[in-house]
Protein backbone atom coordinates (compact mmCIF):
# COMPACT_ATOMS: atom_id res chain seq x y z
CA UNK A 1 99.82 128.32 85.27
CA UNK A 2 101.29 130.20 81.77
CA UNK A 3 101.41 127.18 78.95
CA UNK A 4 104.76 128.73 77.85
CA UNK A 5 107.53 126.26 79.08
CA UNK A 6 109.71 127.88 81.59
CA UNK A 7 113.46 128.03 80.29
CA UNK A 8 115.39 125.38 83.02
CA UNK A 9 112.59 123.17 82.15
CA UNK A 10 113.84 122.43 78.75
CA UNK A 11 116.96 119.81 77.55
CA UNK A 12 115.96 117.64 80.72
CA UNK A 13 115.79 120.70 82.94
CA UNK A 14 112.85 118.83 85.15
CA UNK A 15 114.97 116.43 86.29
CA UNK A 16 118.09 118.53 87.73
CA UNK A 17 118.17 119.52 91.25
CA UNK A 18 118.66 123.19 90.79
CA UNK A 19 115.81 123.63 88.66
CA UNK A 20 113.46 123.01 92.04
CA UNK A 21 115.92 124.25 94.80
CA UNK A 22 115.62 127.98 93.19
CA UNK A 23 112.03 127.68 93.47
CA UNK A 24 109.72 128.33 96.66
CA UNK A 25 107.27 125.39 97.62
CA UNK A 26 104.37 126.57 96.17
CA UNK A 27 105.83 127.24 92.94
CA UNK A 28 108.04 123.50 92.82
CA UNK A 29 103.67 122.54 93.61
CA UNK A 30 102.82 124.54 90.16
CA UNK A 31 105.28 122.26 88.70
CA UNK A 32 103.71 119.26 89.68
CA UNK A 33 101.64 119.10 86.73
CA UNK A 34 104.80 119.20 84.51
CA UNK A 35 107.00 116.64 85.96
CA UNK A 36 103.85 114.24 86.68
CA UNK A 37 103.27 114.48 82.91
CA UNK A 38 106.79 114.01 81.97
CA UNK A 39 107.13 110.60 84.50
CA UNK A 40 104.68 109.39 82.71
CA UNK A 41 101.60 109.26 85.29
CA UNK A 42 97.87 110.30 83.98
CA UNK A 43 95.62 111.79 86.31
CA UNK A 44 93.91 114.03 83.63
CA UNK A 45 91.37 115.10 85.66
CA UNK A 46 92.31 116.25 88.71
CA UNK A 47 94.10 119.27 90.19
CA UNK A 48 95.16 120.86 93.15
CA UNK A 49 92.58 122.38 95.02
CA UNK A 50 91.56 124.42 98.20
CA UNK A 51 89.11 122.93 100.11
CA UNK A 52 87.82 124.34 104.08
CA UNK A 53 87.53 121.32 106.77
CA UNK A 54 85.18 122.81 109.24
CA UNK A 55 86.50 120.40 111.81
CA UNK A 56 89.69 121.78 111.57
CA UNK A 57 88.27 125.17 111.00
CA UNK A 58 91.10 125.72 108.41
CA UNK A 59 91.68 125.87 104.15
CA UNK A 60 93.67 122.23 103.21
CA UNK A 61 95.44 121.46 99.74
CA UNK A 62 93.33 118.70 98.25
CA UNK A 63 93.13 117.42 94.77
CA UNK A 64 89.56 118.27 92.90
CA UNK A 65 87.86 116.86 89.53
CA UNK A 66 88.51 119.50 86.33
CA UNK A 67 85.65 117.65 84.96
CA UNK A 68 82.38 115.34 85.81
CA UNK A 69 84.43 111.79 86.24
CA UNK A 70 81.94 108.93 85.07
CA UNK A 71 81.59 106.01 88.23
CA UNK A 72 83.81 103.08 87.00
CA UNK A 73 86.47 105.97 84.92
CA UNK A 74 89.93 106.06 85.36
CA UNK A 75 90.98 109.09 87.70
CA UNK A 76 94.89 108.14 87.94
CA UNK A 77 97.49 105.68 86.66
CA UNK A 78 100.83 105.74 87.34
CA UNK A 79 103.11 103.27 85.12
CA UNK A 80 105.80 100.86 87.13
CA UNK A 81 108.22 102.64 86.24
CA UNK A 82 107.04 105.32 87.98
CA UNK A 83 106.29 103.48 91.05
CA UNK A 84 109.11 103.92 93.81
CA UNK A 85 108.81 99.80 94.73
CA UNK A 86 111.11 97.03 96.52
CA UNK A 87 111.87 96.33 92.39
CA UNK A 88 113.24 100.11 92.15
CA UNK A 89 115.57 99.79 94.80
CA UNK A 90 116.69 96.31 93.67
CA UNK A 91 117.37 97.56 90.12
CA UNK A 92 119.90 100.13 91.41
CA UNK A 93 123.46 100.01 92.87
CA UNK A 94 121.89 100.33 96.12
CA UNK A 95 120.20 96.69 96.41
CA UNK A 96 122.31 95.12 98.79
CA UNK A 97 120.95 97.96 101.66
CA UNK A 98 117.81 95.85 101.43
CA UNK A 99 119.21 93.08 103.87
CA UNK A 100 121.34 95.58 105.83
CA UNK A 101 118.53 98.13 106.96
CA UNK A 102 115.20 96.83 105.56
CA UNK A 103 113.16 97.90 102.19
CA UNK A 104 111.44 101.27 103.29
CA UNK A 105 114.57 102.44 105.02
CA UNK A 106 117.01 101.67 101.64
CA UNK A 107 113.76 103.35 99.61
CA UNK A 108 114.22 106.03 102.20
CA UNK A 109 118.01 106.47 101.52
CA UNK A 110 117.49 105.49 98.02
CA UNK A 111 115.20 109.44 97.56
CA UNK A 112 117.76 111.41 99.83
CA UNK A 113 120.42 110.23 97.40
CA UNK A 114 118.33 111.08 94.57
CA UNK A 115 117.27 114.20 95.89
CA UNK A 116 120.47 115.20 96.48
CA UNK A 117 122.32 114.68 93.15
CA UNK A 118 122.71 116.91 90.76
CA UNK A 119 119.97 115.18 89.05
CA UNK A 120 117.54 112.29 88.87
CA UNK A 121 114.11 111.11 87.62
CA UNK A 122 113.13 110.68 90.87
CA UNK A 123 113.79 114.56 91.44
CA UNK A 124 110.32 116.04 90.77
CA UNK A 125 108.75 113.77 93.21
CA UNK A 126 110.56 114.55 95.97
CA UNK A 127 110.85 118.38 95.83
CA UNK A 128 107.44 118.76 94.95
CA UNK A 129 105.60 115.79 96.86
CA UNK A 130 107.56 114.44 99.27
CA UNK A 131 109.66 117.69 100.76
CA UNK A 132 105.91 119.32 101.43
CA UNK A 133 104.60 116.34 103.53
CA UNK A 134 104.60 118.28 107.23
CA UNK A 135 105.73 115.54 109.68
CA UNK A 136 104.99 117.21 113.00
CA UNK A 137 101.99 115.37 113.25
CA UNK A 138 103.36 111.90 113.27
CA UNK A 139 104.21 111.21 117.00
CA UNK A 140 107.51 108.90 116.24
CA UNK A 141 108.68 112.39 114.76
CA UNK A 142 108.07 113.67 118.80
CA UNK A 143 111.54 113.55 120.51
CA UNK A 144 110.80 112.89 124.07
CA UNK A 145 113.34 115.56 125.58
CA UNK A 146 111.44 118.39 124.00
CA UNK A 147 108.21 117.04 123.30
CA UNK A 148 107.00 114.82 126.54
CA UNK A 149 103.78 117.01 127.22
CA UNK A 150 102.35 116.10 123.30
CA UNK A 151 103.57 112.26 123.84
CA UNK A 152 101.78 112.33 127.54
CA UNK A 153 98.34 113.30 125.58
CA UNK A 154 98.30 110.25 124.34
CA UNK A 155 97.11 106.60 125.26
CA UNK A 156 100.23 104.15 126.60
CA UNK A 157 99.26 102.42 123.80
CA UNK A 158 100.02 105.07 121.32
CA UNK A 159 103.05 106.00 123.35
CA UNK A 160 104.18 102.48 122.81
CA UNK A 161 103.90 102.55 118.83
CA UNK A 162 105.35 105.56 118.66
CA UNK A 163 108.24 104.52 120.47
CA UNK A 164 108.65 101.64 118.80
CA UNK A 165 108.89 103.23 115.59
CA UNK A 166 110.84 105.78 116.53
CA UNK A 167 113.46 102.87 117.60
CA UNK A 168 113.14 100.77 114.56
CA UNK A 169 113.90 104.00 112.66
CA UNK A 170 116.81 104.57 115.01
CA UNK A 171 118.17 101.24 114.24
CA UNK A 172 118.14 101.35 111.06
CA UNK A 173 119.70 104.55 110.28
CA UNK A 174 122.48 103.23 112.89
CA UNK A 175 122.54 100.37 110.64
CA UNK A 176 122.80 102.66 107.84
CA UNK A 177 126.04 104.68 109.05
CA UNK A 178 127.94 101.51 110.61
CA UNK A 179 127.54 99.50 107.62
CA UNK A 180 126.10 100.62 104.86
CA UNK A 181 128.12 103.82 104.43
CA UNK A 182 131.20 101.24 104.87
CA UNK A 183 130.11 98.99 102.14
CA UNK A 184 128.50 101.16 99.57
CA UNK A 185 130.36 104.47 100.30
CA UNK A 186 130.73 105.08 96.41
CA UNK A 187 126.49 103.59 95.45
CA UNK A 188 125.56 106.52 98.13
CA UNK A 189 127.75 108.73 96.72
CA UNK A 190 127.03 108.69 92.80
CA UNK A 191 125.38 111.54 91.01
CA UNK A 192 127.53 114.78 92.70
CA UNK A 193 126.28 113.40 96.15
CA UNK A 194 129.36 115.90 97.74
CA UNK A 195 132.40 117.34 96.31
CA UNK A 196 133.98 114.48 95.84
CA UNK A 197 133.56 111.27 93.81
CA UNK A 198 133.38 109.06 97.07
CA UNK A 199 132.45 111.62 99.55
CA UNK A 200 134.05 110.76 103.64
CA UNK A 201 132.04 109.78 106.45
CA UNK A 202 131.39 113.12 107.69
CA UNK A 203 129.69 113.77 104.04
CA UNK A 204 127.56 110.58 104.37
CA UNK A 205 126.32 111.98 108.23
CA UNK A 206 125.58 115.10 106.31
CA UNK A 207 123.87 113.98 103.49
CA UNK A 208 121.90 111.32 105.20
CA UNK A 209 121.61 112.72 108.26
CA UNK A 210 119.32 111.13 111.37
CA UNK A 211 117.12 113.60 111.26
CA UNK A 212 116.49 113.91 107.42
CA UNK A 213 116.19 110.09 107.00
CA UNK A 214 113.64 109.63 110.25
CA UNK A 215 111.61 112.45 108.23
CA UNK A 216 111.65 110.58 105.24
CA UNK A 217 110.77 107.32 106.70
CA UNK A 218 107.67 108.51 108.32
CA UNK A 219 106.46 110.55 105.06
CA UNK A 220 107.17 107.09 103.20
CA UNK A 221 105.48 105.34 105.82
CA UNK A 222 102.26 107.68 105.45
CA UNK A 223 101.99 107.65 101.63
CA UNK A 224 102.95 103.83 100.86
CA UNK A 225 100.37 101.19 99.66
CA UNK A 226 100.73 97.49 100.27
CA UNK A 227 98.76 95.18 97.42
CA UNK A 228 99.30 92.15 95.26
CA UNK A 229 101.41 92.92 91.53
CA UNK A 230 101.82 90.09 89.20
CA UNK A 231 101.42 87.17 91.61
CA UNK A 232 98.52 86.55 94.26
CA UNK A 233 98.56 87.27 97.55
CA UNK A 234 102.20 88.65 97.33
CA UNK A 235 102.26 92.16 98.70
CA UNK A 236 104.59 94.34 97.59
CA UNK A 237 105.22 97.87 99.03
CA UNK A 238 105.80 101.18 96.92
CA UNK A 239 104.50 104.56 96.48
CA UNK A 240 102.55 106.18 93.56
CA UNK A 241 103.44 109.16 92.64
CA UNK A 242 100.30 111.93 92.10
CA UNK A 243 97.99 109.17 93.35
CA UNK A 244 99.34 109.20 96.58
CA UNK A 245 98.07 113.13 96.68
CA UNK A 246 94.16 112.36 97.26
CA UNK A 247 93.35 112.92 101.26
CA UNK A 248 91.42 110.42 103.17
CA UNK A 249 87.91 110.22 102.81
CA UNK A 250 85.11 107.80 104.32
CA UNK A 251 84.01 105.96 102.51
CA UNK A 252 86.81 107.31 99.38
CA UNK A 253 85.83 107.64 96.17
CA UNK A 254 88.42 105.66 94.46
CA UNK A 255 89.06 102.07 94.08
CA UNK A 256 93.01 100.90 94.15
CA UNK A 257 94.58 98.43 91.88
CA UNK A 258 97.84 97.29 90.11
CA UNK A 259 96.76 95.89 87.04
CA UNK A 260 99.03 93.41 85.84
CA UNK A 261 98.23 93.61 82.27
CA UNK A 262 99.34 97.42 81.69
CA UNK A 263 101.93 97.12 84.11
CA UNK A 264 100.27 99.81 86.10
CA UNK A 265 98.47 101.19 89.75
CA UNK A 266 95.10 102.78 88.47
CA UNK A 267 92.44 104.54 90.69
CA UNK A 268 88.97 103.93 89.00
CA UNK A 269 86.40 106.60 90.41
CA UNK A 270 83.82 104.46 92.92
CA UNK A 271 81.09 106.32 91.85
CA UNK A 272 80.05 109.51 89.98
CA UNK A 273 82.12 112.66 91.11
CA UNK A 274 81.11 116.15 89.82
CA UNK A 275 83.35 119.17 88.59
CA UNK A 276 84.80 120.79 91.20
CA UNK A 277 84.49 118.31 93.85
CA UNK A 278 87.62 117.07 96.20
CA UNK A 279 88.58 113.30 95.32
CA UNK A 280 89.51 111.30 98.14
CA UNK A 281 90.37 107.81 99.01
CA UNK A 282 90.11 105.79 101.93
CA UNK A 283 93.55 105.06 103.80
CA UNK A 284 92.63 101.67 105.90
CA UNK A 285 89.98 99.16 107.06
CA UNK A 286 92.36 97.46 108.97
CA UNK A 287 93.53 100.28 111.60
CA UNK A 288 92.54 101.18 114.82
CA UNK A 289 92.98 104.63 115.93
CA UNK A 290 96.04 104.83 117.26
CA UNK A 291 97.56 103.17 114.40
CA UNK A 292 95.94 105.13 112.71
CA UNK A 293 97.94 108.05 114.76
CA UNK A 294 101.04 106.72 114.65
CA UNK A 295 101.19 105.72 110.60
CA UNK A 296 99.52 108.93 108.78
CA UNK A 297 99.52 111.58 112.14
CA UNK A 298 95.82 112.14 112.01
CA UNK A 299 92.47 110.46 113.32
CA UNK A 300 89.38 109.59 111.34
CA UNK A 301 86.25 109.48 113.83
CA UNK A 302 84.13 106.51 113.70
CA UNK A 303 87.31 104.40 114.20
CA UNK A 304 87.71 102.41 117.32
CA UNK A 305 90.46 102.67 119.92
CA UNK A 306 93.19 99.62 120.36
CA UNK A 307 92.71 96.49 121.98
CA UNK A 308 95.55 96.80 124.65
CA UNK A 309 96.91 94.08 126.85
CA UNK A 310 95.28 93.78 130.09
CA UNK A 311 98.20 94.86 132.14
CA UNK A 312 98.58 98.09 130.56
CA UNK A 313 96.11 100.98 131.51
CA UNK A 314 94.90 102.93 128.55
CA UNK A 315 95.52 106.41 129.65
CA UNK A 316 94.25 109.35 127.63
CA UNK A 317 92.03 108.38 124.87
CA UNK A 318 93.30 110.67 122.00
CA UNK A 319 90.61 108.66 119.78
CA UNK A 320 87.74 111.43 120.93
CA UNK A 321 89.35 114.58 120.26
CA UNK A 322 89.46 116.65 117.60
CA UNK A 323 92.39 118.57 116.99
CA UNK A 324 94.44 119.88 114.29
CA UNK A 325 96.37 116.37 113.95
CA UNK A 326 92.58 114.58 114.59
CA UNK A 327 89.73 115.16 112.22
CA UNK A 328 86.45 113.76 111.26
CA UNK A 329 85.54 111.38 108.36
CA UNK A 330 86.88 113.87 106.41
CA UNK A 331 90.30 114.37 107.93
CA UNK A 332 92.71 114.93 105.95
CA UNK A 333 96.17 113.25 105.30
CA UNK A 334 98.82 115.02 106.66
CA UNK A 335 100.53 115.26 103.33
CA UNK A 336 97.72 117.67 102.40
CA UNK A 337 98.61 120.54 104.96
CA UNK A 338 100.32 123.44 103.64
């Protein structure tokens, strides 16, 4: 990438809306760098990279080390203010849509707003990042009138969570058009939302529309980290900007932490990781596979499948397979794919 800034970038440029609509993915990607800087977030050594997955038998976007990264350095930290939290929706006019729909669905709604004005600091993350992150893998994403023979590949357990989800989402974006675009019309509406100051109900259905916010709840869901802040034991959800880039890895190469005393999440490199290597991190312990399935759209071997009740027959195990939505210790997140 040229180190001469491009012209929309400058006077705040990187934060406005057009400057990333008039751009093609890849090139809002090239930008990354840029607007990661400019939020704030430190990841100096790693960039995108290429990297073939001979279990998929394709080329996946991964991150890679510039540089030899010491065991025990920092590879990433991204400051709270750049960490899209519970606090960041509760320090904007949209708090009250916590109660009404739930904290990752107003974080969801919270984005689409932001995304969608004619500018925001928020912008950069979700043109670049978020926007990329393919969603056909994730099976709550599957609607059962066009997509019954994927769903019947599955285990009735898996069928289960995905349905599940897929309801819960439902809900909540019902929730979100029956009473939240009733009582915070004008909080949705801010920043040149539409074409008018408060835009109608018809503009709120456009804007946040069932199908954009379902997408944006399950790319949430499949980047998000759970993990004390300032008090013990408290968990509070939120994503991390740049950090949230690395693609699963067994057993990862980064360690995870929100340090209380910088007021930052830092990844600390787990042991020593040479130039040009990808740098990957481990997305659970705590999953079995078709959780696994149904939260980041992929399948890490090794992993075993759900307990299910005893009434309920298993059906297809999708845990053995290896397809382009299951991979090996290696798979990648989802949020990797081109």
């Amino acid at each position: 990438m040229s180190e001469t800034m491009p012209a929309d970038l400058l006077d705040g440029g990187i934060w406005r809306r057009a400057t990333w609509e008039r751009r093609t993915l890849a090139e809002r990607v090239e930008l990354w760098p840029r607007a990661q800087k400019a939020m704030g977030i430190q990841c100096p050594k790693l960039k995108f990279g290429s990297f073939y997955y001979p279990t998929l038998g394709i080329k996946l976007r991964g991150v890679r080390a510039t540089e030899a990264i010491r065991s025990a350095e920092l590879v990433c930290r991204v400051p709270r203010a750049s960490l899209l939290s519970a606090f960041t929706i509760q320090n904007s006019s949209l708090s009250p849509m916590v109660r009404e729909v739930g904290t990752r669905s107003a974080m969801a709604s919270f984005l689409i707003r932001e995304s969608t004005r004619n500018a925001s600091f928020w912008m950069p993350y979700v043109k670049a990042l978020l926007e990329a992150h393919p969603t056909d893998g994730i099976p709550q994403t599957w609607d059962p009138a066009t997509s019954q023979e994927r769903l019947n590949s599955l285990s009735n357990y898996s069928r289960k969570l995905a349905a599940s989800s897929r309801a819960a989402t439902e809900s909540a974006w019902r929730r979100l058009v029956d009473v939240s675009f009733r009582r915070h019309a004008a909080a949705l509406s801010e920043g040149g939302v539409c074409d008018a100051i408060v835009c109608s109900q018809e503009q709120l259905v456009q804007v946040y529309s069932r199908e954009r916010f379902r997408s944006m709840v399950s790319v949430l869901h499949a980047r998000q980290w759970s993990m004390p802040w300032y008090t013990p034991g408290q968990q509070i959800l939120f994503s991390a900007p740049g950090a949230d880039l690395l693609n699963h890895g067994t057993p990862g190469d980064v360690k995870n932490r929100f340090r209380a005393s910088e007021h930052a999440f830092t990844m600390h490199a787990k042991r020593a990781i040479r130039k040009g290597e990808e740098v990957r991190k481990h997305y659970s312990y705590l999953m079995c596979c078709e959780r696994y399935l149904n939260a980041y759209g992929f399948l890490p071997s090794g992993v075993p499948q759900c307990q299910t009740p005893p009434h309920m027959p298993r059906g297809p195990n999708p845990c053995g397979r290896r397809t382009a939505a299951a991979g090996a210790a290696e798979a990648p997140s989802p949020a990797a794919r081109p």
